[in-house]
PDB file of N, CA and C in Angstrom:
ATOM      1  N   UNK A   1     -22.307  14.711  30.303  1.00  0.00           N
ATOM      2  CA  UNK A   1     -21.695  13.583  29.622  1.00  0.00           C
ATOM      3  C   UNK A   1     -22.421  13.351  28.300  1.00  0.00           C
ATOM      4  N   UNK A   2     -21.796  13.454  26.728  1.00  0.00           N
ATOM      5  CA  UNK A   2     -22.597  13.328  25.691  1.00  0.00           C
ATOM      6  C   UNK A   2     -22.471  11.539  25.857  1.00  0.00           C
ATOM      7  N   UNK A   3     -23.345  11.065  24.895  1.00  0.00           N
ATOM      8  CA  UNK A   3     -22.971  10.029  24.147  1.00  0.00           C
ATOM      9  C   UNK A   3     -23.080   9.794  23.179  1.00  0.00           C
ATOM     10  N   UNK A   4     -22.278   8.939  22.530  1.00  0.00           N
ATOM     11  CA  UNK A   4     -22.220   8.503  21.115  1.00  0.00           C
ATOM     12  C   UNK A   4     -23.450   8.422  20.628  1.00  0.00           C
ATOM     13  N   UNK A   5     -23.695   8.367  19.158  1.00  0.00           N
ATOM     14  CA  UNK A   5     -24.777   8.695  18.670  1.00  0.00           C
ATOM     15  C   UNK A   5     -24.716   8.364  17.345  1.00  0.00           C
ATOM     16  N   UNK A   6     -23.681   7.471  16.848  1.00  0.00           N
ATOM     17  CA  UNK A   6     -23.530   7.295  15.582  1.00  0.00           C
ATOM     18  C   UNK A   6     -22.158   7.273  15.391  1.00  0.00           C
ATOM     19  N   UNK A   7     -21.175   6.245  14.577  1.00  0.00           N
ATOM     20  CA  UNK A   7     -20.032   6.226  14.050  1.00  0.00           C
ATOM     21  C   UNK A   7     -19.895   5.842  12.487  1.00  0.00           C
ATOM     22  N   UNK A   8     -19.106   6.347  11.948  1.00  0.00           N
ATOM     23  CA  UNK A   8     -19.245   6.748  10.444  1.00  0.00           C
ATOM     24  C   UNK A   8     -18.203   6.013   9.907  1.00  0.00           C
ATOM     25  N   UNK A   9     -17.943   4.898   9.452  1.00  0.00           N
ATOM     26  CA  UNK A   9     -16.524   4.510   8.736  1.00  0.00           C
ATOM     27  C   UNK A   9     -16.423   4.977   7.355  1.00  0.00           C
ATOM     28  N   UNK A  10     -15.076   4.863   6.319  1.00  0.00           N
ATOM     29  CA  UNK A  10     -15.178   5.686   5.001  1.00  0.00           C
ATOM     30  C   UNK A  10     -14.459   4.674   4.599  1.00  0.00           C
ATOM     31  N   UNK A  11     -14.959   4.068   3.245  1.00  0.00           N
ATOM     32  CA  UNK A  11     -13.530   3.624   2.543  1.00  0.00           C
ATOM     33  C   UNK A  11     -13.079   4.760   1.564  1.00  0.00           C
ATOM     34  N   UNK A  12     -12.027   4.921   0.814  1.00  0.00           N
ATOM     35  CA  UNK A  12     -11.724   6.018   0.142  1.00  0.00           C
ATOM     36  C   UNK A  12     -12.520   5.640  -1.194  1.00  0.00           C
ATOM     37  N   UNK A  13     -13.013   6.780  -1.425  1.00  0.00           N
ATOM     38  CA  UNK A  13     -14.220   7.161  -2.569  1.00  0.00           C
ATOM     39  C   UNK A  13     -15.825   7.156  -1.699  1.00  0.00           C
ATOM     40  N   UNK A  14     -15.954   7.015  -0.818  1.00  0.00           N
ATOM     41  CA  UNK A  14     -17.192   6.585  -0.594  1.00  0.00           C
ATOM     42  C   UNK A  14     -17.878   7.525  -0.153  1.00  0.00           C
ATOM     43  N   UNK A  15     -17.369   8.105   0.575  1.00  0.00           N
ATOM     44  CA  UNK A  15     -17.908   9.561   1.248  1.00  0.00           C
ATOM     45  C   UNK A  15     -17.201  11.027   0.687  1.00  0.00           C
ATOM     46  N   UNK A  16     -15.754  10.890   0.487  1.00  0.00           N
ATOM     47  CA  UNK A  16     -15.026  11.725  -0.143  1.00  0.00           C
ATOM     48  C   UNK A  16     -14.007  11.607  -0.860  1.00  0.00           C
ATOM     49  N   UNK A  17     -13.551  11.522  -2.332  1.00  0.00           N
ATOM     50  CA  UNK A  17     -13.032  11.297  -3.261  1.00  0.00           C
ATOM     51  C   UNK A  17     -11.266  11.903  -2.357  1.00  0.00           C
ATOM     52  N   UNK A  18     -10.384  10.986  -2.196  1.00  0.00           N
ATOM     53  CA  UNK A  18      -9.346  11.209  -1.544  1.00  0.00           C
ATOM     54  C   UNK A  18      -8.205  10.972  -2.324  1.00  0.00           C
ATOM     55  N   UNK A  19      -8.341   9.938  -3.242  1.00  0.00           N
ATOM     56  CA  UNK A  19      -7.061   9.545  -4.184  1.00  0.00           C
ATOM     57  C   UNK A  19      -6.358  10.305  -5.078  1.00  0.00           C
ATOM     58  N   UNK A  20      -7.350  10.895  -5.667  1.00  0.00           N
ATOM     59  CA  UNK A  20      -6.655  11.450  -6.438  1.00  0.00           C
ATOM     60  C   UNK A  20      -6.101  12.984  -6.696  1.00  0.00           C
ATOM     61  N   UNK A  21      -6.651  13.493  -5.562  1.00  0.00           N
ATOM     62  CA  UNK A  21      -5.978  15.003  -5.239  1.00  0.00           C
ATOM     63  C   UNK A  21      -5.467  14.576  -3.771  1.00  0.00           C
ATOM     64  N   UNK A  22      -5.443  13.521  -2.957  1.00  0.00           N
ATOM     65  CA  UNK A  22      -4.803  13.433  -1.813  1.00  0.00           C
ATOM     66  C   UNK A  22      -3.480  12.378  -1.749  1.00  0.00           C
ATOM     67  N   UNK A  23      -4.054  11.153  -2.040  1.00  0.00           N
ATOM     68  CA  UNK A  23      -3.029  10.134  -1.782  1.00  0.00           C
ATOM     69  C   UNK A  23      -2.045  10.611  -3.200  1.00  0.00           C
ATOM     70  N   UNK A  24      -2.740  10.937  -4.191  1.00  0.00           N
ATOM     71  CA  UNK A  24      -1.977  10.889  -5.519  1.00  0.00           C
ATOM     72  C   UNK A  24      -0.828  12.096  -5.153  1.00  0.00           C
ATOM     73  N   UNK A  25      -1.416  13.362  -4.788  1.00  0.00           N
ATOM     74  CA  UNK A  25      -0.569  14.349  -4.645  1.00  0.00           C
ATOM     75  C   UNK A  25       0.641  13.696  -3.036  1.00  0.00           C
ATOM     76  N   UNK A  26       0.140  12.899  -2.193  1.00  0.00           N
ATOM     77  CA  UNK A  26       0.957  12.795  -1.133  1.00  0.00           C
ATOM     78  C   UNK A  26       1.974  11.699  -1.574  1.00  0.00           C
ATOM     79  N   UNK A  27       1.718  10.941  -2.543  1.00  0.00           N
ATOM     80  CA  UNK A  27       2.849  10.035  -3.403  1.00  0.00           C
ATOM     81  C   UNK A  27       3.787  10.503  -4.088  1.00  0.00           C
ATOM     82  N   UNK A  28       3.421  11.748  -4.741  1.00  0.00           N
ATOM     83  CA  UNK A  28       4.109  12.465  -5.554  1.00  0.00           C
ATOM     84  C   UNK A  28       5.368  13.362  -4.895  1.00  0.00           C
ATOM     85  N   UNK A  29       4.749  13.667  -3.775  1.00  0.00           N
ATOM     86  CA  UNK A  29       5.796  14.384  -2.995  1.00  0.00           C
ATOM     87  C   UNK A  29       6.674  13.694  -1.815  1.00  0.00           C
ATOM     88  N   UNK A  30       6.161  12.316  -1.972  1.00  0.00           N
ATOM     89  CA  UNK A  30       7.153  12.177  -0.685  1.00  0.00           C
ATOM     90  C   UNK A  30       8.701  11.453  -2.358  1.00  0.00           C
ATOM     91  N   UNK A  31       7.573  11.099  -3.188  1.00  0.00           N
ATOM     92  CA  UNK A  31       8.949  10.772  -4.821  1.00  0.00           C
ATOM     93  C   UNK A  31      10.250  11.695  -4.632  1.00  0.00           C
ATOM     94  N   UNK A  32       9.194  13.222  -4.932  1.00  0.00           N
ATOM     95  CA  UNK A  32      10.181  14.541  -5.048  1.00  0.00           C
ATOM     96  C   UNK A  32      11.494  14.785  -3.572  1.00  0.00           C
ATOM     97  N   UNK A  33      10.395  14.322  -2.250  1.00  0.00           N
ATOM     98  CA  UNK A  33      11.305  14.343  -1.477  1.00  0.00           C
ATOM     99  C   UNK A  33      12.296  13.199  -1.079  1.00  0.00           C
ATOM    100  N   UNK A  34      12.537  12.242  -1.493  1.00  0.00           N
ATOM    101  CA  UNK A  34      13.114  10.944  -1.705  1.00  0.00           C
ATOM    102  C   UNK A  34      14.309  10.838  -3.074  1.00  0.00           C
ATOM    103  N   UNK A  35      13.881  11.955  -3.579  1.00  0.00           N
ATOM    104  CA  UNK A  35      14.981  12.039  -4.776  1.00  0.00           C
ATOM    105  C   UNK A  35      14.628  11.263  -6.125  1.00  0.00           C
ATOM    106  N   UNK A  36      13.414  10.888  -6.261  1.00  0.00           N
ATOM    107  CA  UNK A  36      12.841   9.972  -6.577  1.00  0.00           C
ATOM    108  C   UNK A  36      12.577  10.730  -8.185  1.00  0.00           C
ATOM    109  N   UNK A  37      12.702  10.970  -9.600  1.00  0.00           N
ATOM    110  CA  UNK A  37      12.094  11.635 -10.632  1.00  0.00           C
ATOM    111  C   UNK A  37      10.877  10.646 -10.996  1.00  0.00           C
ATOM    112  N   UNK A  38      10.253  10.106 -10.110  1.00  0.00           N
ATOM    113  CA  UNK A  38       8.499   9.419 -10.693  1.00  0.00           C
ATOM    114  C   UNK A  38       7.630  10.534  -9.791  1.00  0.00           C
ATOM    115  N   UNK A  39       6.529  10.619 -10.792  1.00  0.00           N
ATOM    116  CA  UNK A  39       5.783  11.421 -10.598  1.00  0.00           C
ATOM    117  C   UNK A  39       4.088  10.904 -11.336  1.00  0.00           C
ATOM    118  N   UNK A  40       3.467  10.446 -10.388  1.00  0.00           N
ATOM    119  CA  UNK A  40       1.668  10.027 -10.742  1.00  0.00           C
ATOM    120  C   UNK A  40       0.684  11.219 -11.736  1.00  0.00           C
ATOM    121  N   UNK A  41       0.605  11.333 -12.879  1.00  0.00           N
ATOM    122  CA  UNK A  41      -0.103  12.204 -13.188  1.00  0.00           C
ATOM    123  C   UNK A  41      -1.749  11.792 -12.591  1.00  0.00           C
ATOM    124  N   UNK A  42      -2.592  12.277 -13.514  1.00  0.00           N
ATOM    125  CA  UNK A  42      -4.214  11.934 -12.968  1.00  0.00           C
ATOM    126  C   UNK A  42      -4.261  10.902 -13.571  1.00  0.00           C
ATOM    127  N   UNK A  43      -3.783  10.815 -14.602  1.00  0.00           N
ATOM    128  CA  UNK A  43      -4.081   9.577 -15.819  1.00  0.00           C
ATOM    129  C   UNK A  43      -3.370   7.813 -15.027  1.00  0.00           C
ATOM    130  N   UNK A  44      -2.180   8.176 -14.447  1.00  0.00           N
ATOM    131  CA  UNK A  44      -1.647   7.478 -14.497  1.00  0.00           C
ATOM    132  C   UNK A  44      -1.785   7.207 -13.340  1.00  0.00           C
ATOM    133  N   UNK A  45      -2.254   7.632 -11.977  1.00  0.00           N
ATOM    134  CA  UNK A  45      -2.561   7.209 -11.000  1.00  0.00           C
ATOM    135  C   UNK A  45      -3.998   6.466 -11.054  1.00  0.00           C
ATOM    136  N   UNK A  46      -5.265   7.214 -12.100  1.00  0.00           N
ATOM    137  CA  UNK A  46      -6.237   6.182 -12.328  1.00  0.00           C
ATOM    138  C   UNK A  46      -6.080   5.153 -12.565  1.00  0.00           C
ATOM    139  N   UNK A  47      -4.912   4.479 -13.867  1.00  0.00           N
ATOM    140  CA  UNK A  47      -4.398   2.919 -14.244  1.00  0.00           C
ATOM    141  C   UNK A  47      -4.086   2.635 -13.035  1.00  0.00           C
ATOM    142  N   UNK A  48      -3.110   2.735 -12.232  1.00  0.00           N
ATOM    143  CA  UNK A  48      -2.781   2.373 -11.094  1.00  0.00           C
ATOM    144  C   UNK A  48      -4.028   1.853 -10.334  1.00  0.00           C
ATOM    145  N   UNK A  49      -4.595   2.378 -10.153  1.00  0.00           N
ATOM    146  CA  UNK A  49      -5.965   2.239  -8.931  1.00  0.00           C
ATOM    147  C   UNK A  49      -6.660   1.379  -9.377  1.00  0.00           C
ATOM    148  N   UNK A  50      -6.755   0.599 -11.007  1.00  0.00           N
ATOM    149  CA  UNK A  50      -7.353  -0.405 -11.656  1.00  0.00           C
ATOM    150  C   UNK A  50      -6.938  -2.001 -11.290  1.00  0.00           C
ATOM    151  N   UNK A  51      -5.039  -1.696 -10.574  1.00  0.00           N
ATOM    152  CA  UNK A  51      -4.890  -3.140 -10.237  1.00  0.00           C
ATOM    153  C   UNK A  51      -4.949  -3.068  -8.868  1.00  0.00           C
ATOM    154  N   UNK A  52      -5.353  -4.160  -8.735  1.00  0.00           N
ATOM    155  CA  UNK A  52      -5.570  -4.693  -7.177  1.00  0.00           C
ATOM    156  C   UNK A  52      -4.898  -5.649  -6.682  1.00  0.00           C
ATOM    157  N   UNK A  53      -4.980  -5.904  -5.545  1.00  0.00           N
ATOM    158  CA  UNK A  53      -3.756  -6.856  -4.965  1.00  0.00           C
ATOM    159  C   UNK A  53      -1.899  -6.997  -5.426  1.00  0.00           C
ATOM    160  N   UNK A  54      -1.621  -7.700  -5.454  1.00  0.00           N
ATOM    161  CA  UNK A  54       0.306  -7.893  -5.778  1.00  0.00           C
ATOM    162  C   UNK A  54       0.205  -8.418  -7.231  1.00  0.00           C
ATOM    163  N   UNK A  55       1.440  -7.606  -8.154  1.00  0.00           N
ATOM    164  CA  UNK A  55       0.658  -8.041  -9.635  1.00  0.00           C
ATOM    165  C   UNK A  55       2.453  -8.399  -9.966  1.00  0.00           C
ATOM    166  N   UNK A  56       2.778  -9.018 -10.655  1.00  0.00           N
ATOM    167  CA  UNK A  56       4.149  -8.943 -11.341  1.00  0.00           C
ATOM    168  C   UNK A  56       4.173  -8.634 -12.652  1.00  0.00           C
ATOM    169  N   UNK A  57       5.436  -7.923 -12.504  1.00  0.00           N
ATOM    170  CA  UNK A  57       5.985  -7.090 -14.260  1.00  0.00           C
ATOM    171  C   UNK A  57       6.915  -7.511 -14.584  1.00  0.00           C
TER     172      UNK A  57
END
């Protein structure tokens, strides 16, 4: 029987940079598969990641 020995939580960036080759690329494609012509470059998913919480336009 092992036991636990340590549990590791992550927020994204903290341990491994996920946004912007993961969530960015997994946004992009569910666009393409949705019929969607928006598409996150690097640039433009960084602005994005600058606002926080619910913003109005």
């Amino acid at each position: 029987m092992s036991h636990l020995k340590a549990i590791i939580f992550d927020v994204d960036g903290t341990l491994a940079e996920t946004e912007r080759d993961g969530h960015r690329l997994a946004f992009n494609q569910t666009f393409a598969e949705a019929g969607l012509d928006w598409y996150w470059s690097i640039e433009l998913y960084g602005e994005l990641l600058t606002v926080s919480g619910v913003r109005s336009v």
